[in-house]
Protein backbone atom coordinates (compact mmCIF):
# COMPACT_ATOMS: atom_id res chain seq x y z
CA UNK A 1 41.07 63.13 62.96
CA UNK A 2 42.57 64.72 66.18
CA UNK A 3 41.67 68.23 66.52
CA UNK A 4 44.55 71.02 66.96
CA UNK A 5 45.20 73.25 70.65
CA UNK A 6 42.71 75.85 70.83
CA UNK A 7 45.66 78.22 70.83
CA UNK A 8 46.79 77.22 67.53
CA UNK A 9 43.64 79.51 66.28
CA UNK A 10 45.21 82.70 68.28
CA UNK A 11 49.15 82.00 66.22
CA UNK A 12 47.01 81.96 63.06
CA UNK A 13 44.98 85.20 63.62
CA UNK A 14 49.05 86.46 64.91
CA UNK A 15 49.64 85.28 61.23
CA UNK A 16 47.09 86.74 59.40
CA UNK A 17 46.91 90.30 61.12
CA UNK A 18 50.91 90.12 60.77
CA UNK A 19 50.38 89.93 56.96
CA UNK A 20 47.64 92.60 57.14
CA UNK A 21 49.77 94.99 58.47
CA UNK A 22 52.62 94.64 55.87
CA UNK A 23 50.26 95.13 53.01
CA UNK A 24 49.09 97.84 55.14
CA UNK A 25 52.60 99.44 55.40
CA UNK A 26 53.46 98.72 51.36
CA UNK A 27 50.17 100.16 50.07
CA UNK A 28 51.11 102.98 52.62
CA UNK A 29 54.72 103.67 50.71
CA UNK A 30 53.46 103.19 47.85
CA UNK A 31 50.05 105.88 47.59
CA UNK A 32 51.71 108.64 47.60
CA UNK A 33 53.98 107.85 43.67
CA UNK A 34 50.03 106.73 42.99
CA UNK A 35 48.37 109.85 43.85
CA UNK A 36 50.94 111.76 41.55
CA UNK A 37 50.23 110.20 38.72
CA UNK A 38 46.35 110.09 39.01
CA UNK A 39 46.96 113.78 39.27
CA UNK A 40 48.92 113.48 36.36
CA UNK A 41 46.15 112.17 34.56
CA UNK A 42 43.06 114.21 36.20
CA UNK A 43 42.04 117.20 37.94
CA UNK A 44 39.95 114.71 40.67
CA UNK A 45 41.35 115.67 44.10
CA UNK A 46 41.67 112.61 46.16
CA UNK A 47 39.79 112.60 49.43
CA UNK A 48 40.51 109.83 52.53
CA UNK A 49 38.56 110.06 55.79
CA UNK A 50 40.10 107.98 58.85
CA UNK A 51 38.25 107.72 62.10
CA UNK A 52 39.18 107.20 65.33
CA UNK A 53 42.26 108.37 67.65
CA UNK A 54 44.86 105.86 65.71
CA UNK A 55 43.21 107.66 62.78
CA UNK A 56 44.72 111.06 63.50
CA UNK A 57 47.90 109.42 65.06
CA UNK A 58 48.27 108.17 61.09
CA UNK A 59 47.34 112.12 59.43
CA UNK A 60 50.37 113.22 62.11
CA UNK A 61 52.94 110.34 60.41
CA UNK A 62 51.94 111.44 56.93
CA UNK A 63 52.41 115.25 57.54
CA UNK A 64 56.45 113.72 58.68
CA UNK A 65 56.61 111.65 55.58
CA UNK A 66 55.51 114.44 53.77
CA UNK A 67 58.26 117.02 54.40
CA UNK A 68 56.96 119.78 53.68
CA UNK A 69 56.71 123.34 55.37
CA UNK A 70 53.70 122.50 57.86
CA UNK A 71 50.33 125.19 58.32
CA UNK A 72 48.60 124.15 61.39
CA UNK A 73 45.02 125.98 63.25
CA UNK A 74 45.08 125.12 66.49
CA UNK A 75 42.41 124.39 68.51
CA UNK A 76 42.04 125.11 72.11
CA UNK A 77 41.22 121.38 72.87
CA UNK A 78 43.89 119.94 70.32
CA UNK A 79 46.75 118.91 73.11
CA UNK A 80 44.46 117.58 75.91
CA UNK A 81 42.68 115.16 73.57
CA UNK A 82 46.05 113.59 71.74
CA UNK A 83 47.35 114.30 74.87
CA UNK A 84 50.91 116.31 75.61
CA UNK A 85 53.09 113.38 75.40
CA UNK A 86 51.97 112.43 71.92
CA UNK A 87 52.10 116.09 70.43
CA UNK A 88 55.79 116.37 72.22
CA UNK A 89 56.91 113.01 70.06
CA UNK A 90 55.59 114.85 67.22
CA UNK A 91 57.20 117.71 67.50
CA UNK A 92 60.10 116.27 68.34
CA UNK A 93 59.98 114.41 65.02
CA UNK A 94 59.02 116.98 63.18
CA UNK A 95 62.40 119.07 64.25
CA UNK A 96 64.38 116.49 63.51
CA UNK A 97 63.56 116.13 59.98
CA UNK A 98 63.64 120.08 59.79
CA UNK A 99 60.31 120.57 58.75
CA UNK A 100 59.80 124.17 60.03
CA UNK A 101 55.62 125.24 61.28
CA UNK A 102 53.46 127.89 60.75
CA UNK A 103 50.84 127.90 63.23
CA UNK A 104 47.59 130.37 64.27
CA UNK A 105 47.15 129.67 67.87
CA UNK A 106 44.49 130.84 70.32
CA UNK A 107 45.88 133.26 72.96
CA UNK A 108 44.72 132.13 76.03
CA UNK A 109 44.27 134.18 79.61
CA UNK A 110 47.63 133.35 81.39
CA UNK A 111 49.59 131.59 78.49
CA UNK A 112 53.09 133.37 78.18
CA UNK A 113 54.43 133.02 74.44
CA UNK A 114 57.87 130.82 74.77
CA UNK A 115 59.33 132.49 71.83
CA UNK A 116 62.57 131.16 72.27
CA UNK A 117 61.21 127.21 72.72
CA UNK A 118 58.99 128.04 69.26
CA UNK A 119 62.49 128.84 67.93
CA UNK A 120 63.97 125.38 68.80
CA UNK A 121 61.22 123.64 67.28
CA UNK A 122 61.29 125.50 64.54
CA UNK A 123 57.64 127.43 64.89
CA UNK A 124 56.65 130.47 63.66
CA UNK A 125 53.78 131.75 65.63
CA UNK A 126 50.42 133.80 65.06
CA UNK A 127 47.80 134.52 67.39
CA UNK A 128 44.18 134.71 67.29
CA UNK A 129 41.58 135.71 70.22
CA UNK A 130 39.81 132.00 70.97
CA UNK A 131 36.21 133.33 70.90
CA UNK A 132 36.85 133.40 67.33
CA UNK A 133 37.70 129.74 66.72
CA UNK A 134 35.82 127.65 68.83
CA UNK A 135 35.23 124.25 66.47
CA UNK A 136 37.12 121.37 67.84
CA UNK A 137 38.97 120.92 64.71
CA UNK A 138 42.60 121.28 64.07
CA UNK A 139 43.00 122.22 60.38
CA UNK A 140 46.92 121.07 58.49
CA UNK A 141 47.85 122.01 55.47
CA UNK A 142 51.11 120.40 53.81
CA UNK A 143 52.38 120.03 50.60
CA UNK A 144 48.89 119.27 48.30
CA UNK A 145 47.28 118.41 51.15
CA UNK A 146 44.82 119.80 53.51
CA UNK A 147 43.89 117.51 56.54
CA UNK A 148 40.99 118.24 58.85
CA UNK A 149 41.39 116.55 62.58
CA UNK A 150 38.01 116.29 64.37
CA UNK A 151 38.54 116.24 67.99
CA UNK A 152 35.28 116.97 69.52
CA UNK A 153 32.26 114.35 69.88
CA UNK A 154 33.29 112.82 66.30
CA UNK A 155 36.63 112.03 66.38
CA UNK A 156 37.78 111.78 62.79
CA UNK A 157 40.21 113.02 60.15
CA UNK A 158 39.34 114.40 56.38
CA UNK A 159 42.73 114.55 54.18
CA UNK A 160 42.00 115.99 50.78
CA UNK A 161 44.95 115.92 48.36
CA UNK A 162 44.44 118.76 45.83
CA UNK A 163 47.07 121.53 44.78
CA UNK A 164 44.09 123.81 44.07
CA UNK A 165 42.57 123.24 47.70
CA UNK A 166 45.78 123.12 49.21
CA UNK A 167 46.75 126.59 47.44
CA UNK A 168 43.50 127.88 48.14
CA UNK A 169 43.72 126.88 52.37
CA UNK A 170 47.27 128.62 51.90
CA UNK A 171 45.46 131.68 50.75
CA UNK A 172 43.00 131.31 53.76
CA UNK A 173 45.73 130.89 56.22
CA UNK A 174 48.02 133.87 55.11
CA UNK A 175 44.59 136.05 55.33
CA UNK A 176 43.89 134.49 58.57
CA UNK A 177 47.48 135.32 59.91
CA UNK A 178 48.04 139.44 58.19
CA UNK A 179 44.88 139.95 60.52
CA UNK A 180 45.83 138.37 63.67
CA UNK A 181 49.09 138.93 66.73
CA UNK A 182 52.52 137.90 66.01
């Protein structure tokens, strides 16, 4: 018996997490076909909660895969947690595979509206005063999903996947917008 090189160990945990992440990616393609037909078969909505910053980084690359027409609530705090250079990329993304935005945003002292940069990336913006919407928590609503994006003192993420909920947030935003500043 001769034992192996200590760093043998590190190329097999290389190995293993390497595997990991391509089940990871294939289970990933593949939930979406799956969540249509459970609803197919059942009125259960599906709910996933993620936590941790990676964890909202993955509700962002869903609402891309998703395609659809994208509702957002924005929170004051949203862009200085994920940080400007993250929430660029995703917009940036987001143009390119022409999925166009609604979004309520919080009219802050000494923000100018860039209408004509919201045009380029394909935004469509409503206002609201910020003493009404306080909670660190962006709210997305795409396709038959509504995701919930904690970035306060719990940083998490809540994605239900209902058409009734999602319809029913869709309600709550268009109510939300008639009453606010375009």
């Amino acid at each position: 018996y001769r034992p192996a090189h200590p760093v043998n160990l590190e190329v097999f945990v290389e190995r293993r997490r390497n595997v990991i992440l391509n089940w990871e990616h294939k289970m990933n393609s593949i939930l979406p076909g799956m969540i249509n037909a459970y609803f197919a078969s059942t009125e259960q909505p599906a709910v996933r909660f993620f936590q941790g910053r990676e964890a909202l980084e993955r509700v962002y690359k869903e609402i891309l895969e998703d395609k659809n027409e994208l509702l957002v609530i924005i929170p004051a705090e949203e862009h200085e947690f994920m940080g400007e250079d993250f929430i660029d990329d995703f917009v940036e993304n987001r143009v390119k595979k022409k999925i166009k935005a609604q979004v309520l945003s919080p009219l802050i002292d000494g923000d100018k509206p860039n209408l004509r940069n919201d045009k380029a990336h394909l935004i469509k913006r409503y206002w609201y005063s910020p003493e009404l919407y306080q909670s660190p928590v962006e709210v997305n609503i795409f396709g038959d999903k509504v995701a919930y994006l904690s970035f306060g003192k719990e940083v998490f993420a809540t994605i239900i996947h209902s058409p009734q909920i999602a319809q029913s947030a869709r309600d709550q935003f268009d109510m939300i917008k008639s009453l606010g500043k375009r």
